[in-house]
N, C-alpha and C. Protein backbone atom coordinates (compact mmCIF):
# COMPACT_ATOMS: atom_id res chain seq x y z
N UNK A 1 59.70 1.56 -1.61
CA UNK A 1 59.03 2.15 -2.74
C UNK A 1 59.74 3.43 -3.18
N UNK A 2 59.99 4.14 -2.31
CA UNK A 2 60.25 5.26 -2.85
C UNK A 2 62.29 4.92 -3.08
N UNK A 3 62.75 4.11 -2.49
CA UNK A 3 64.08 3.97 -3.33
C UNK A 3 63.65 3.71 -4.93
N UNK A 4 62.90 2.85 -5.23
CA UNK A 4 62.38 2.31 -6.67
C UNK A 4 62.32 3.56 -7.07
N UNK A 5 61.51 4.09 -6.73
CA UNK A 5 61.26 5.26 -7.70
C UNK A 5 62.23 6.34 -7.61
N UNK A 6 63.30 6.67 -6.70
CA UNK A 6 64.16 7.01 -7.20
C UNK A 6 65.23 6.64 -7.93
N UNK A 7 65.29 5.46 -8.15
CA UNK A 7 66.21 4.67 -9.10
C UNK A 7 66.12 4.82 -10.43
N UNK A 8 64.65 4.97 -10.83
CA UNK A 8 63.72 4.86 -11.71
C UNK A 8 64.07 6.32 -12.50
N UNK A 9 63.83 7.22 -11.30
CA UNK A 9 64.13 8.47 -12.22
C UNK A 9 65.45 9.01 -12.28
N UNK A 10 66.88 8.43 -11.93
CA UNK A 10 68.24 9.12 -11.57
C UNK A 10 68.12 9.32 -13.07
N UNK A 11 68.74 10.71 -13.08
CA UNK A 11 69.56 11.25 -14.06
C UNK A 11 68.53 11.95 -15.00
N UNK A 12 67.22 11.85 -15.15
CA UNK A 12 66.20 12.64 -15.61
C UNK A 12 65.96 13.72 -15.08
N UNK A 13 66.16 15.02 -16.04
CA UNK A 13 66.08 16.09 -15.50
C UNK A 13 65.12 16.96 -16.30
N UNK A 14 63.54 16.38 -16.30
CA UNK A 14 62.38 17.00 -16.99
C UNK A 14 61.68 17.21 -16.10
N UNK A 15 61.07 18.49 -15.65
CA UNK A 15 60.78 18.79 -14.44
C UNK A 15 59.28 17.67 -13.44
N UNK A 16 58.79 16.87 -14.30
CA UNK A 16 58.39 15.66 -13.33
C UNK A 16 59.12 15.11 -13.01
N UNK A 17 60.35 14.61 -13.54
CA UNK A 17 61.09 14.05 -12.70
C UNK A 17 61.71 14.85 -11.43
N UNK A 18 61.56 16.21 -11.66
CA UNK A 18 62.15 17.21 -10.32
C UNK A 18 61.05 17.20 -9.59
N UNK A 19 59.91 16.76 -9.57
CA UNK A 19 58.42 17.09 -9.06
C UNK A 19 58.17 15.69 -8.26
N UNK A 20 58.57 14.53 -9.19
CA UNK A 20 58.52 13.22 -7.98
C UNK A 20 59.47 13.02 -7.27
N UNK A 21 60.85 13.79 -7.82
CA UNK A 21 61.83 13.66 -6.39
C UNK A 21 61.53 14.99 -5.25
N UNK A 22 61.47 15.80 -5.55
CA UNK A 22 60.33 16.30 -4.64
C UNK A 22 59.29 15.70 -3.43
N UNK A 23 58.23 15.18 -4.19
CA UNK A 23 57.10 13.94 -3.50
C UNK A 23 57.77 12.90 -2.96
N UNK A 24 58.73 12.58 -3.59
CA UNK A 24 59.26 11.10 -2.49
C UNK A 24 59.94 11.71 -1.21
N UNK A 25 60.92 13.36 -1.35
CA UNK A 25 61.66 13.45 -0.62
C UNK A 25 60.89 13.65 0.92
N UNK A 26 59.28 13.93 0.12
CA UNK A 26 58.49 14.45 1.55
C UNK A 26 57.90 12.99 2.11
N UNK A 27 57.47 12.73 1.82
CA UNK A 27 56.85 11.18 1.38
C UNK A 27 57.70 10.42 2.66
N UNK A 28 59.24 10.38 2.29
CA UNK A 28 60.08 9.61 3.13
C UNK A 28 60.03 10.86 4.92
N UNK A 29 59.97 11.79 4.43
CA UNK A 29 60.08 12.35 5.72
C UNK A 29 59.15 12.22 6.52
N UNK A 30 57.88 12.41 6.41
CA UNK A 30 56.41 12.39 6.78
C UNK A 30 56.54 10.71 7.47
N UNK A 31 57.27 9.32 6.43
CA UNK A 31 57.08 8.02 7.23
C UNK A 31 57.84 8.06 8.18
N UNK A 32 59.10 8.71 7.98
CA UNK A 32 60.31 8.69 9.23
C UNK A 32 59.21 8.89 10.39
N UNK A 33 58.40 10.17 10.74
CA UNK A 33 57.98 11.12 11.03
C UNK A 33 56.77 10.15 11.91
N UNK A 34 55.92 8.80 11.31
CA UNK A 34 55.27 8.31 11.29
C UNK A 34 53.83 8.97 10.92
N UNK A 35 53.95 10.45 10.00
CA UNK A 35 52.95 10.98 10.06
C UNK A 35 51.48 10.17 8.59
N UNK A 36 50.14 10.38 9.13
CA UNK A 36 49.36 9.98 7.87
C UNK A 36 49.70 10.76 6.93
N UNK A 37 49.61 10.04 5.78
CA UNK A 37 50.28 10.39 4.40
C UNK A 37 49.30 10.15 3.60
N UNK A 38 48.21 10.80 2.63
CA UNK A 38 47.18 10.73 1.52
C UNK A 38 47.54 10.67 0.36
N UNK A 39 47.38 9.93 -0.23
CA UNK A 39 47.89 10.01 -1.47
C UNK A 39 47.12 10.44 -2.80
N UNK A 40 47.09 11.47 -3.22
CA UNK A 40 45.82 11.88 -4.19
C UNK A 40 46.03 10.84 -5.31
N UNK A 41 44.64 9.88 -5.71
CA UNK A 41 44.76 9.22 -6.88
C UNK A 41 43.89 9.58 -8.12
N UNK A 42 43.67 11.11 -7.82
CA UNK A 42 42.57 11.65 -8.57
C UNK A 42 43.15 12.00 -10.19
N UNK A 43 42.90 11.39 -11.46
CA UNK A 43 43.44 11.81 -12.24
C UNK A 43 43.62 10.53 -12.89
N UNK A 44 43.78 9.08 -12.43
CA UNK A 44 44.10 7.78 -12.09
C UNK A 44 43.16 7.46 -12.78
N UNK A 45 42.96 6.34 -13.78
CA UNK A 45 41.67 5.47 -13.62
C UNK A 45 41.54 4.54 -13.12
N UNK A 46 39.94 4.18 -12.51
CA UNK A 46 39.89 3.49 -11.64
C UNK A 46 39.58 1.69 -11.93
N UNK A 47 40.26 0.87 -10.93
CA UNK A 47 40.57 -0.75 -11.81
C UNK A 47 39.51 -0.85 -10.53
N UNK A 48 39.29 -2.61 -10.98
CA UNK A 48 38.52 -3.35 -10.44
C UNK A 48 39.03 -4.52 -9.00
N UNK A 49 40.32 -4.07 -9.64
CA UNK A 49 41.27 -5.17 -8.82
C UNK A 49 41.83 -4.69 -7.12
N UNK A 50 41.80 -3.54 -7.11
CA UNK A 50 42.99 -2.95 -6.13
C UNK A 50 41.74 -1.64 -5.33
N UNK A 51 42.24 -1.31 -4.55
CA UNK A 51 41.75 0.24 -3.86
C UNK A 51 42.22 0.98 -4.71
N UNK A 52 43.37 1.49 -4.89
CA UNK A 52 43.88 2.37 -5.75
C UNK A 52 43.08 2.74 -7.14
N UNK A 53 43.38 3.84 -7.52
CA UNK A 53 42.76 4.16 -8.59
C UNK A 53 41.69 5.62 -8.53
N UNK A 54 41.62 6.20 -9.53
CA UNK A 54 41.06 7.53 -9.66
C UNK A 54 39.66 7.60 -9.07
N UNK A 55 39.12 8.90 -8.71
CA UNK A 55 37.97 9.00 -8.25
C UNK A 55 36.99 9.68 -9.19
């Protein structure tokens, strides 16, 4: 996942894109790490289909 999404953003240099390479770079360290990882989906709206989604 997080290769995708860095693929996704190479070469964009608008500071979300500096803000999710950021989040992935921790993201990947924390799994190396095997540490729990939360993912805030607050902000998200929420579907019917999946867990995911805003609170």
């Amino acid at each position: 996942m997080a290769t995708e999404v860095r693929e996704e953003i190479k070469g964009i240099k608008d500071d979300w894109a500096k803000n999710m390479r950021g989040y992935m770079q921790t993201f990947e360290k924390q799994a190396k790490n095997e540490s729990l990882t939360l993912i805030n989906t607050r902000g998200f709206l929420k579907d019917d289909d999946t867990e995911m989604g805003g609170t």
